[in-house]
Structures are given as C-alpha cells and as structure tokens.
Protein backbone atom coordinates (compact mmCIF):
# COMPACT_ATOMS: atom_id res chain seq x y z
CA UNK A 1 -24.10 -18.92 21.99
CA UNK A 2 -22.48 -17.71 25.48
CA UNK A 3 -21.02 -14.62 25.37
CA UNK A 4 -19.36 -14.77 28.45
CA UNK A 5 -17.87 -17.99 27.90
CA UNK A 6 -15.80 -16.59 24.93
CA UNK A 7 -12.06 -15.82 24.95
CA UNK A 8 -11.94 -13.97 21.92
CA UNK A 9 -13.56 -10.92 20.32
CA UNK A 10 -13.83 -10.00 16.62
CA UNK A 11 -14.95 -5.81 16.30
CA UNK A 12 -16.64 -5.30 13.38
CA UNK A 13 -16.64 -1.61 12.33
CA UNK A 14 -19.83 -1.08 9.81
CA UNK A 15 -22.21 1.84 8.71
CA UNK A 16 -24.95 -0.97 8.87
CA UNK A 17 -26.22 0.49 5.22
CA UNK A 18 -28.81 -1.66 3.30
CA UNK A 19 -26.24 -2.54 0.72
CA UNK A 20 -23.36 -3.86 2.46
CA UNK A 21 -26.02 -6.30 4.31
CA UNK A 22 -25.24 -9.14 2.47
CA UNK A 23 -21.63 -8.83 2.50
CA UNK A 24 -21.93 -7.72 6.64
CA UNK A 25 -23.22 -11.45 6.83
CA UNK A 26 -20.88 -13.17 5.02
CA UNK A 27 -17.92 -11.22 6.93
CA UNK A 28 -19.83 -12.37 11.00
CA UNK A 29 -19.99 -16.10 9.33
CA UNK A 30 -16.43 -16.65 8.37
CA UNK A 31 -16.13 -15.00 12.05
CA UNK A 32 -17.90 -18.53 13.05
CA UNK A 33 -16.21 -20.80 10.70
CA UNK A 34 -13.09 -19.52 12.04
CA UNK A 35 -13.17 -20.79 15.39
CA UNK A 36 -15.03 -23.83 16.92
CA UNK A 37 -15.11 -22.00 20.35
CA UNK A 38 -17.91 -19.22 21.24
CA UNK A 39 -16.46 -15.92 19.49
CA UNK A 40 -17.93 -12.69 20.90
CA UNK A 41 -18.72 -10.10 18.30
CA UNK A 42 -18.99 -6.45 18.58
CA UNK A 43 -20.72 -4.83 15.71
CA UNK A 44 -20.05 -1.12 15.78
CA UNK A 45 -22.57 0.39 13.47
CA UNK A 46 -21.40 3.99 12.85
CA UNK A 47 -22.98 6.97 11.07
CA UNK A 48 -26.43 7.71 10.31
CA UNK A 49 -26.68 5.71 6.93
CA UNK A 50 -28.03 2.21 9.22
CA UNK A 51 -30.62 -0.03 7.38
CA UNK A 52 -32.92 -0.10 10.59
CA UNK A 53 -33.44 -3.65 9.48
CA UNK A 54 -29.74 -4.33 9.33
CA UNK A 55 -29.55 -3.55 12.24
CA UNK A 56 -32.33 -5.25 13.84
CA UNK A 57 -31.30 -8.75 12.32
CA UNK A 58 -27.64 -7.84 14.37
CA UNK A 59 -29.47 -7.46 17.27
CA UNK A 60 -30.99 -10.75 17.40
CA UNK A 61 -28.12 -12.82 16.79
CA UNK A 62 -27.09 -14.14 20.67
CA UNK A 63 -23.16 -13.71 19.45
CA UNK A 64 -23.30 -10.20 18.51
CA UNK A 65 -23.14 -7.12 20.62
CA UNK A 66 -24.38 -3.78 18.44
CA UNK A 67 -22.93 -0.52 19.38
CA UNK A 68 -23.86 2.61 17.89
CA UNK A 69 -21.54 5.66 17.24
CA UNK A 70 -22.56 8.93 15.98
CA UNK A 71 -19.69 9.38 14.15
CA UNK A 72 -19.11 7.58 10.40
CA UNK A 73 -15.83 6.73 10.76
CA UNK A 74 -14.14 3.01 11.19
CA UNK A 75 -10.96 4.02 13.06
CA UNK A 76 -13.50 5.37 15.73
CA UNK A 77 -15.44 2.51 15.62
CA UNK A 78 -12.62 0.23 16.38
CA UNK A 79 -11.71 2.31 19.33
CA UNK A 80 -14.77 1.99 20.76
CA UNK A 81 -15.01 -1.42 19.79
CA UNK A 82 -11.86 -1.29 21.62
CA UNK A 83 -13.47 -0.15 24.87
CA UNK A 84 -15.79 -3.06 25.13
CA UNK A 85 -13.13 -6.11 25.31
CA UNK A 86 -13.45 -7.95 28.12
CA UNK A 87 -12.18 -11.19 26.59
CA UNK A 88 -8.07 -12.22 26.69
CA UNK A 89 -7.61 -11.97 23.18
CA UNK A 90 -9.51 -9.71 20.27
CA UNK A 91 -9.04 -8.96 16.55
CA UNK A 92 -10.84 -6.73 13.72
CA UNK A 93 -12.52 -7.95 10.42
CA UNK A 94 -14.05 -5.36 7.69
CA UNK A 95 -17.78 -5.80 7.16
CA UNK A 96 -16.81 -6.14 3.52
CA UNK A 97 -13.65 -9.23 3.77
CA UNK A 98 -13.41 -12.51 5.42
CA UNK A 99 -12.26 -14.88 7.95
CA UNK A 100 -10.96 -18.35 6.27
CA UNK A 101 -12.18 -21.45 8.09
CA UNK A 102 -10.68 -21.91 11.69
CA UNK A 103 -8.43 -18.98 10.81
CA UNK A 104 -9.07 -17.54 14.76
CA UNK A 105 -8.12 -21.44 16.11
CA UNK A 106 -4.46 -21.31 14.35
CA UNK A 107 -4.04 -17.44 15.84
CA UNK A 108 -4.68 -18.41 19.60
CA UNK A 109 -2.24 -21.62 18.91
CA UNK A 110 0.21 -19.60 17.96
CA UNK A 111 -0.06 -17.07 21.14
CA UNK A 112 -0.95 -19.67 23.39
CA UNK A 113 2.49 -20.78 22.35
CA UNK A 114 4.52 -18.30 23.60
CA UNK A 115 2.88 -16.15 26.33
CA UNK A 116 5.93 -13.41 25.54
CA UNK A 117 4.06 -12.48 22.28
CA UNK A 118 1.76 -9.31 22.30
CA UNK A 119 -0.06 -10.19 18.93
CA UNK A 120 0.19 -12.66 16.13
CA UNK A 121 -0.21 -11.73 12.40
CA UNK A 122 -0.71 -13.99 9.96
CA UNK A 123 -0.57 -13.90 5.99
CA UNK A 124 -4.17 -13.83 3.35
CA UNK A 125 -5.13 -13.63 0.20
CA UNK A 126 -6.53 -10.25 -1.44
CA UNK A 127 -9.38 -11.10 -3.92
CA UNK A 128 -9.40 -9.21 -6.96
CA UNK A 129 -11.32 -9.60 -10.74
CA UNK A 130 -12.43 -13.24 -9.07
CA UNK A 131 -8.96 -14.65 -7.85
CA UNK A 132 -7.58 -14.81 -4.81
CA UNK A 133 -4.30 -13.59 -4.61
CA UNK A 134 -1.50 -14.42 -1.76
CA UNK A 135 -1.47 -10.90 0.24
CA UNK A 136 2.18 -11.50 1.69
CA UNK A 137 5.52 -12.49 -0.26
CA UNK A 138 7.16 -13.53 3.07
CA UNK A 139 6.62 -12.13 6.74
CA UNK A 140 8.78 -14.13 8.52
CA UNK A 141 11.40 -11.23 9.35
CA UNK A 142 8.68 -8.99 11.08
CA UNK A 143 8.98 -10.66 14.41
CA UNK A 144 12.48 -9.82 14.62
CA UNK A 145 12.63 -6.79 12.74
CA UNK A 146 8.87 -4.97 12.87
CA UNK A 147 10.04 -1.58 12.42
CA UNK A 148 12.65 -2.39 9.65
CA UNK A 149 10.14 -4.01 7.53
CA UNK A 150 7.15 -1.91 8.25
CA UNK A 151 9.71 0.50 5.79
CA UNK A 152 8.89 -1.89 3.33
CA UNK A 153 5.62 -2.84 3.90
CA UNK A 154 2.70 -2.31 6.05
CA UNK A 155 2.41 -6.19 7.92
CA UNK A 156 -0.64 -5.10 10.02
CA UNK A 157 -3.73 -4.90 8.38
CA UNK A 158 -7.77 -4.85 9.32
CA UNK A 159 -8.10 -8.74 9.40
CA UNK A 160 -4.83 -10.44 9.62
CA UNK A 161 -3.89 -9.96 13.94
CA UNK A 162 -4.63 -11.43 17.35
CA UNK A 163 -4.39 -8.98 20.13
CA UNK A 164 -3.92 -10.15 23.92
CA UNK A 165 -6.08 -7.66 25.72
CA UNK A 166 -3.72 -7.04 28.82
CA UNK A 167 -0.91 -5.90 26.68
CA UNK A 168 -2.71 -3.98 23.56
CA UNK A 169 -4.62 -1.39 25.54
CA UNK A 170 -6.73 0.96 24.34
CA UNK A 171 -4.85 3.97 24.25
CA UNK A 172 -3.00 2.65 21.42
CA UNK A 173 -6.22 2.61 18.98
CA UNK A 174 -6.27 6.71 20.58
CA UNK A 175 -4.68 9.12 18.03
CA UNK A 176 -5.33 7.12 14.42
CA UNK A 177 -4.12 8.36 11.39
CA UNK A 178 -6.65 9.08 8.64
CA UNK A 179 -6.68 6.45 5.73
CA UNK A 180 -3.14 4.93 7.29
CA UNK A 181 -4.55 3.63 10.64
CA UNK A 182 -2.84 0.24 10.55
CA UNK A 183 0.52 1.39 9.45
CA UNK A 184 0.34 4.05 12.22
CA UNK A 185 -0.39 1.07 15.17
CA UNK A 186 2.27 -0.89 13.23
CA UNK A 187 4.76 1.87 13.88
CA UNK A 188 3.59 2.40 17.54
CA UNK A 189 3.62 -0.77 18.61
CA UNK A 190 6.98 -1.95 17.45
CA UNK A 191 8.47 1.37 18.80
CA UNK A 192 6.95 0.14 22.25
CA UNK A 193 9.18 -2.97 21.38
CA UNK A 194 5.50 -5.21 21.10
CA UNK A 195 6.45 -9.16 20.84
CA UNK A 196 4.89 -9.76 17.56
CA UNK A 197 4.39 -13.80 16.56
CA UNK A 198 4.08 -14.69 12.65
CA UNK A 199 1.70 -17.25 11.22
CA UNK A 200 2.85 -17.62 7.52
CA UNK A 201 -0.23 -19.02 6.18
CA UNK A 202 -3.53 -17.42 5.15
CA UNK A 203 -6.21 -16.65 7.58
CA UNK A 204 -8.57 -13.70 5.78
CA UNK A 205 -9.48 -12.53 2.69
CA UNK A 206 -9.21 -9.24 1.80
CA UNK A 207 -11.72 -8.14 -1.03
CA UNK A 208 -10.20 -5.52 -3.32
CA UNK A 209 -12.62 -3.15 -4.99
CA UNK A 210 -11.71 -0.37 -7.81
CA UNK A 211 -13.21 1.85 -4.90
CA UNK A 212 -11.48 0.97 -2.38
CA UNK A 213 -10.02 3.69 -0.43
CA UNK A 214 -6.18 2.59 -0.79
CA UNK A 215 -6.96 4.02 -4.34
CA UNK A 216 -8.26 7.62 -3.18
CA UNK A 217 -6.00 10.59 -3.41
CA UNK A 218 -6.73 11.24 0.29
CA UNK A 219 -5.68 7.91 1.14
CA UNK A 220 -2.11 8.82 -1.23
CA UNK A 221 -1.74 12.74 0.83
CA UNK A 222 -2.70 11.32 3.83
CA UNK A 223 1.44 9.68 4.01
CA UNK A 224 3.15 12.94 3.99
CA UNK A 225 1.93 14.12 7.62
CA UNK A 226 2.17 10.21 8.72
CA UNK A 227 5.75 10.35 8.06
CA UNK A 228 6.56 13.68 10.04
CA UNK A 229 4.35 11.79 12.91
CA UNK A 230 6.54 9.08 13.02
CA UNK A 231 9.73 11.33 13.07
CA UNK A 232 8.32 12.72 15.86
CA UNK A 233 8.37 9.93 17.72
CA UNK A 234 12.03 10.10 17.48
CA UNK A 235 12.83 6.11 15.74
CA UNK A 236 16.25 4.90 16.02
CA UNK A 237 18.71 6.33 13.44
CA UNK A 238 18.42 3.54 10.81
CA UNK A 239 14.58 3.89 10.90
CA UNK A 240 14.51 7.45 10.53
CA UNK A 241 17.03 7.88 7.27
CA UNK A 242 14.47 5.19 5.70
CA UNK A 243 10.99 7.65 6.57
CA UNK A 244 13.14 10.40 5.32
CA UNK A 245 13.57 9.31 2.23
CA UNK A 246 10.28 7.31 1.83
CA UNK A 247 8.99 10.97 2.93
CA UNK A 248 11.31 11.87 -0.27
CA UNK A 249 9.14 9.97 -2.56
CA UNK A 250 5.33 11.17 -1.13
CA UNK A 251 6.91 14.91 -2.32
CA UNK A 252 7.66 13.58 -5.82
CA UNK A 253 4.00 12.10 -6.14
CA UNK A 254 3.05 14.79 -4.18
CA UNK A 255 4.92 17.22 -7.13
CA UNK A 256 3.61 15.24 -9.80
CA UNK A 257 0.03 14.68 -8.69
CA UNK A 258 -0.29 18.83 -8.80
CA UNK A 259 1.50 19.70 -11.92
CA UNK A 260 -1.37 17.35 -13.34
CA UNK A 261 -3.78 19.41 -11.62
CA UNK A 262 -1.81 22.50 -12.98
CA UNK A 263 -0.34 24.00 -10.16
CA UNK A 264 2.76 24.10 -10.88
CA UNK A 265 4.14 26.09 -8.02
CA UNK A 266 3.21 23.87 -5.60
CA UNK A 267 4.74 21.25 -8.31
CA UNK A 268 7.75 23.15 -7.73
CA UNK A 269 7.95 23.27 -4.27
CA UNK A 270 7.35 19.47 -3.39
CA UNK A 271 9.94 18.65 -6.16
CA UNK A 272 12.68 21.06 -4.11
CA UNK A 273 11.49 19.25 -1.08
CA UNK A 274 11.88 15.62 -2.46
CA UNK A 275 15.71 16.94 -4.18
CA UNK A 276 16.52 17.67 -0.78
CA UNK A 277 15.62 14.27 0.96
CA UNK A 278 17.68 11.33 0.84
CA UNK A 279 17.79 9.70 -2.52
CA UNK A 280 16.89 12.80 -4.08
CA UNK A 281 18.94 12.77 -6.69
CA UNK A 282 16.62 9.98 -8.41
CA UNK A 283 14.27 12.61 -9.26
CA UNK A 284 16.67 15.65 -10.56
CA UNK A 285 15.84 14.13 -14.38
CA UNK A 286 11.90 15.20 -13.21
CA UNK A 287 12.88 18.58 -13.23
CA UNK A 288 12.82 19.79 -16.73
CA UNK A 289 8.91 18.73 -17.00
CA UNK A 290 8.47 21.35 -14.07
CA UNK A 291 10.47 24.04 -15.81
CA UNK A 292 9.79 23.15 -19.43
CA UNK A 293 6.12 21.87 -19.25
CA UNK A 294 5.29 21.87 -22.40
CA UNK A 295 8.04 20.25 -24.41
C-alpha cells in the first residue's frame, strides 16, 4: 500500500509489549476495514517494554510507519505522532480499541461536507463484560455548544475524531494534561472557537477493562489542577461558574477519598474548599462524618 497516496493518518500510540500484540493487530486492522482508501499509519512505540518482535512485524507492514520514543507515555506519543502528518486529515486509535468497518469513509464525508469544520466526532460503543454498549446518549448539541457540553461530558475521546491537518496544528497536542488529555484539547479547541462537525452514529469501539486508567485514583486527582488550568484560560462567564462548581465536587471526592485514607485534616480542608464553591451547600450534611467520625 502507497503511503504517499494516502489522505489520512491514524497515530497509534503503543509500548509495543509482547502482550498487547494481539490486540495491537486487531486495533491497525479495523484501521483498514475502516476506509477503502490507502490509510497511513504511524505506530509510535514508546518506552522500553517493546517485544523486539512486535516491533519487527510493524516494520514490515508497507502501511505502517514505526517511531520510537524514549519516553512511556501516550500523550507524548501522540505529539510526536503529531509531528509526522503530512496527510490533510489524521485521527488517533488506542492499540487496545477499534475502528468499526468504513468508520474513517463516513468521517471524511462528513468534513468533506463542509470545508468550515476543523474536526468531526462521531459517537461508539464502549465494550464491557462482552457487550457493546452505545458510548454517547446524544451529541448533537456539541457543534453548537462545545464548551457548554464539554461541562457535561467529555465529547472528544482517543478514537472517535477527524482532524484536518492545516487547522489542528501541533502545538495544540503541546502542554497535555496527565490522565485528562482529551478533555484538556476539548477545552482548548472550542475556546479557539474550532468548527466541530457531529456524526451521530458509531465509528470505534472502546474496550473497557477493570484496569483501565479512568478507574485509577491518579486519573480521579488528576481533575482538580485541570480545572484551575482551564480557569486560567479565562472561559466566558457561564463556563467558568460551571468549572467552579464542578471544581466544587473534585474537593468533596477529594475530602472523602482522604478521610478513607485517614487523614482527616486534609479531609477537612477539601470539605471547607468544596462549602465554599458554588453548590456547596449540597455537601454541608457531609460535615458531621468529618467532625464526628466515628458515630
């Protein structure tokens, strides 16, 4: 297959490791099913864990490009993924979920429809105990209202956009927010006013796992400094009493998740914090388990 003839990319971020080969596979063929035009593949195999023979079956395939990076980290791997577009439109895919069949045909469709829009997202399924599951209730209101519903939910994820190169540069994969990357380029790219397109259907499958890392308590912590980031960046009025008091909530988990770990001064002082925000009176009935812990 031509590279050069291709107008899309997919990066693949993957540590290349002997155990994820199989699924590493399965993720770079639904890249193939999805399209019936040459797709251009950049595997960015990062860290030290590599199966060398993982990595030597990439190298063969005539679609693929194989990157190293030093560095284990997929945010990092994207960005330099990032670096190496040279085709008019590119997307991401986990080495662990899925492309559905000519999901990357009905993306460029929908851009090629509207040359205003900046990137398309679509809907999926997440697949969990064996069933797939429809990832999206509705995301019809995120083209008009990205920043409004990003409050509500996060409608970018690893598999479900279409970027058009000239207008998603790489400066805005620059900066990514541990264990919230997507929700950060969410934010920053509908505070650059980004003309997002929706495609209601499902394109990907996302495969849950009870170890996935949107179960971690880093991935729970990392919110609270993701919310004073996007404060920073000084959203319009509306937005900003919505991360305040979404910033309201992280401090009661926060609260709660270290009077479990019996600290309960630090307990204390996440609970004054979340009293304070807006909406803080929902959690003034919390406070006698703080100062009466053990009735």
């Amino acid at each position: 297959m031509d590279k050069q003839n291709s107008k899309v990319s997919v990066i693949i971020p993957t540590t290349a490791a002997r155990a994820r080969r199989s699924l590493l596979k399965r993720a770079i063929e639904s890249i193939r099913r999805s399209s019936q035009f040459p797709i251009k593949i950049i595997a960015v195999v990062n860290g030290n864990r590599f199966d060398v023979g993982t990595c030597d079956w990439l190298k063969t395939q005539s679609d693929i490009l194989v990157e190293y990076l030093e560095k284990p980290s997929a945010p990092e791997a994207v960005l330099r993924g990032r670096e190496l577009i040279t085709t008019e439109f590119f997307s991401t895919l986990d080495d662990d979920d899925e492309y559905l069949e000519e999901a990357t045909d009905w993306k460029i469709q929908l851009m090629n429809s509207n040359q205003a829009y900046d990137l398309v997202v679509t809907n999926g399924y997440k697949h969990m105990n064996g069933t797939d599951i429809i990832f999206y209730s509705d995301l019809t209101k995120v083209s008009a209202h990205p920043l409004r519903c990003l409050m509500s939910f996060n409608w970018l994820h690893n598999c479900n956009a279409l970027y058009r190169t000239a207008s998603i540069e790489t400066s805005y994969f620059k900066d990514s927010h541990p264990y919230a990357e997507w929700t950060w380029l969410a934010f920053k790219l509908a505070m650059k006013n980004k003309k997002i397109g929706v495609l209601n259907k499902p394109t990907f499958r996302y495969n849950d796992t009870p170890t996935s890392l949107s179960k971690s308590s880093s991935y729970r912590n990392s919110y609270l400094p993701l919310f004073e980031k996007m404060l920073n960046q000084k959203p319009p009025s509306d937005i900003a009493q919505l991360i305040r008091r979404k910033r309201g909530r992280a401090w009661h988990d926060a609260s709660h998740a270290s009077l479990e770990d019996g600290n309960r001064l630090e307990a204390l002082k996440y609970h004054w914090r979340s009293l304070m925000a807006p909406g803080g009176y929902r959690y003034l009935s919390y406070t006698r388990h703080l100062l009466f812990p053990y009735r």
